[in-house]
Each structure stands twice: as structure tokens, then as C-alpha cells.
Protein backbone atom coordinates (compact mmCIF):
# COMPACT_ATOMS: atom_id res chain seq x y z
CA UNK A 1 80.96 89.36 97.70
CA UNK A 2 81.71 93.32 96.70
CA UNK A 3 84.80 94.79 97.37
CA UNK A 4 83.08 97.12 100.45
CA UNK A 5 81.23 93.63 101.99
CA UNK A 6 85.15 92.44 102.22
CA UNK A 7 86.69 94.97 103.79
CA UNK A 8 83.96 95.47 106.26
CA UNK A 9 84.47 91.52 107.03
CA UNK A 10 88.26 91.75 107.19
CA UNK A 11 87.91 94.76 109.54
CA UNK A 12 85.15 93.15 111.56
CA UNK A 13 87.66 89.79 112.19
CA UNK A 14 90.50 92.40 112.81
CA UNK A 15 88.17 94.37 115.14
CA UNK A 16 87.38 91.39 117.40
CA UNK A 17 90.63 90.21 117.79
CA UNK A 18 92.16 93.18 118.64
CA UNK A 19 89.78 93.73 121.32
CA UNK A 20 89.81 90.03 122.31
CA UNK A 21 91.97 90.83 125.18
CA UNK A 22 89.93 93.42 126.34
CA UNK A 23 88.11 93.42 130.03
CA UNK A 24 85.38 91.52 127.93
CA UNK A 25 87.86 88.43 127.52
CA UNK A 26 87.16 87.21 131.03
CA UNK A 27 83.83 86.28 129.98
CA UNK A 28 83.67 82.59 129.71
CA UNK A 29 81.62 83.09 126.41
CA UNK A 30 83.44 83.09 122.54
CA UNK A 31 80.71 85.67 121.53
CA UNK A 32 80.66 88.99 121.80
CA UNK A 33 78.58 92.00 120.87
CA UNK A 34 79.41 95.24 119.61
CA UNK A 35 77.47 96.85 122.08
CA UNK A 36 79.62 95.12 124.45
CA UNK A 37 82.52 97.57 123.83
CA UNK A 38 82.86 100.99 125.57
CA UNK A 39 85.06 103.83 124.43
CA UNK A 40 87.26 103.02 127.11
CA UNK A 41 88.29 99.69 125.16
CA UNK A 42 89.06 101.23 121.88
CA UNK A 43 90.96 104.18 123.26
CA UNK A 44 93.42 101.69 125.15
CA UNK A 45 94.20 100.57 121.88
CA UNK A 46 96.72 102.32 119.71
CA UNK A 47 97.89 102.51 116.47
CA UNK A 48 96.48 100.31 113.46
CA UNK A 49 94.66 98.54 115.87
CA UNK A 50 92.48 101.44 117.08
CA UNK A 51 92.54 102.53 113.39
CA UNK A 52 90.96 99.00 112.70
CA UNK A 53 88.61 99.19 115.80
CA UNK A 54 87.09 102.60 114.44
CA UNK A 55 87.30 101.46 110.99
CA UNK A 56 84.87 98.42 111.96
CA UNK A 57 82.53 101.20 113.99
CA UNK A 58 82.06 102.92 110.46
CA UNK A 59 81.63 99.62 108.50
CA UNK A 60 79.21 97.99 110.72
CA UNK A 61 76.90 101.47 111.14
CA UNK A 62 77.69 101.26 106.96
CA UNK A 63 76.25 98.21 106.65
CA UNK A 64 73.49 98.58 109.62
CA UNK A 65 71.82 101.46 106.99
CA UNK A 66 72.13 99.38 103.67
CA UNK A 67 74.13 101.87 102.34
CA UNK A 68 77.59 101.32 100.12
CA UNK A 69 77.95 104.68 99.56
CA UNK A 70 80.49 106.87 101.83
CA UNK A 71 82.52 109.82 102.01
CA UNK A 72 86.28 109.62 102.69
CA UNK A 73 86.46 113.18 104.47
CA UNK A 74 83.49 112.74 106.33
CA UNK A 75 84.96 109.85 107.68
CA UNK A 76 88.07 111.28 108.57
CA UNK A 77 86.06 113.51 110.35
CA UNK A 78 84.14 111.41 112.28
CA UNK A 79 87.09 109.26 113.38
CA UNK A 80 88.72 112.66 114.90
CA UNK A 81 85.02 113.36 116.48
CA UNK A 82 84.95 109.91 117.62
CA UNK A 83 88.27 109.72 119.52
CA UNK A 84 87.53 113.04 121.11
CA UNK A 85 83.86 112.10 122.37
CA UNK A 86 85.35 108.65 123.47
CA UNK A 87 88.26 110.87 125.52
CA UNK A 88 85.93 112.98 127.06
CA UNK A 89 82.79 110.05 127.58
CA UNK A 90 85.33 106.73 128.01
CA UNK A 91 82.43 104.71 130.00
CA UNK A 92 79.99 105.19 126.67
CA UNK A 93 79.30 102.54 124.56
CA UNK A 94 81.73 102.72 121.63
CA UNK A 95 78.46 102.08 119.36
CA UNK A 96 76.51 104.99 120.54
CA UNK A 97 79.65 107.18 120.43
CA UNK A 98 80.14 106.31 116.90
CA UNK A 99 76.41 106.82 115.71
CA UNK A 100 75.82 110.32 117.72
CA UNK A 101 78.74 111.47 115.79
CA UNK A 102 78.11 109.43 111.72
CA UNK A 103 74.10 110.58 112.74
């Protein structure tokens, strides 16, 4: 397993358990999508844990295009665009928020 393939993983675990508390908990279900989470639920986060939330946006669009290759200021960028669309949109799906911005 590369280096990028762990971190993804280790932000993807980090990602669902800091939203596991989310309004998505009540589901009876273990499982969860990603297009189950709106921008609503990551912006009620704060700190590292909206850091990781983001951080698994960018890793699972990453790995969605078979790419390994990113940019450290773009995503800085997009993070900043991301909270700001998710401020202004909170009822969007965190997902789309994330790939209108990364497009």
C-alpha cells in the first residue's frame, strides 16, 4: 500500500467517525455513504475534525480520478472555497460542494 493509499484510508476511518454522530447516526444502518453527508454536517464540525472531514473530500475525489498526483496550494485553496460554498449552500451535498470547486 503507497504512502498516498494510507493516508487517504486513515483519513477516510477518521472522516466517518467524526461524522458518526452526525444527524445520519439515527439511522439504524452501520453504513454510510459519502453522498450521505451535506455541508451542513462538516461545517458543525470544527477544528482537526473538519480539517479531517475535508481532507477525506479531497482524498476520496483523489482517488475517484486515479490520480496520485496533487497540488498542495491548490488544495489549500479549495479547502477555503469549500468552507465558503458549504457556508453559503449548507443543505448541499458535501460531495458535490467539493467537486464543483476541485472540478
Amino acid at each position: 500500500m503507497g504512502h498516498a493509499q494510507l493516508i487517504i484510508g486513515n483519513a477516510a476511518a477518521a472522516f466517518f467517525v467524526t461524522l458518526g454522530l452526525s444527524p445520519a447516526a439515527a439511522q439504524d444502518a452501520k453504513e454510510r455513504t459519502v453522498e450521505q453527508y451535506m455541508c451542513k454536517d462538516i461545517m458543525r464540525e470544527s477544528g482537526s475534525n473538519r480539517d479531517v472531514a475535508i481532507a477525506f473530500l479531497h482524498g476520496f475525489l483523489l482517488g475517484k480520478s486515479g490520480s496520485t498526483k496533487f497540488n498542495i496550494d491548490a488544495l489549500h485553496k479549495h479547502s477555503a472555497d469549500f468552507i465558503e460554498r458549504c457556508l453559503d449552500n449548507p443543505n448541499e451535498r458535501a460531495i458535490d460542494a467539493m467537486s464543483k470547486i476541485a472540478g
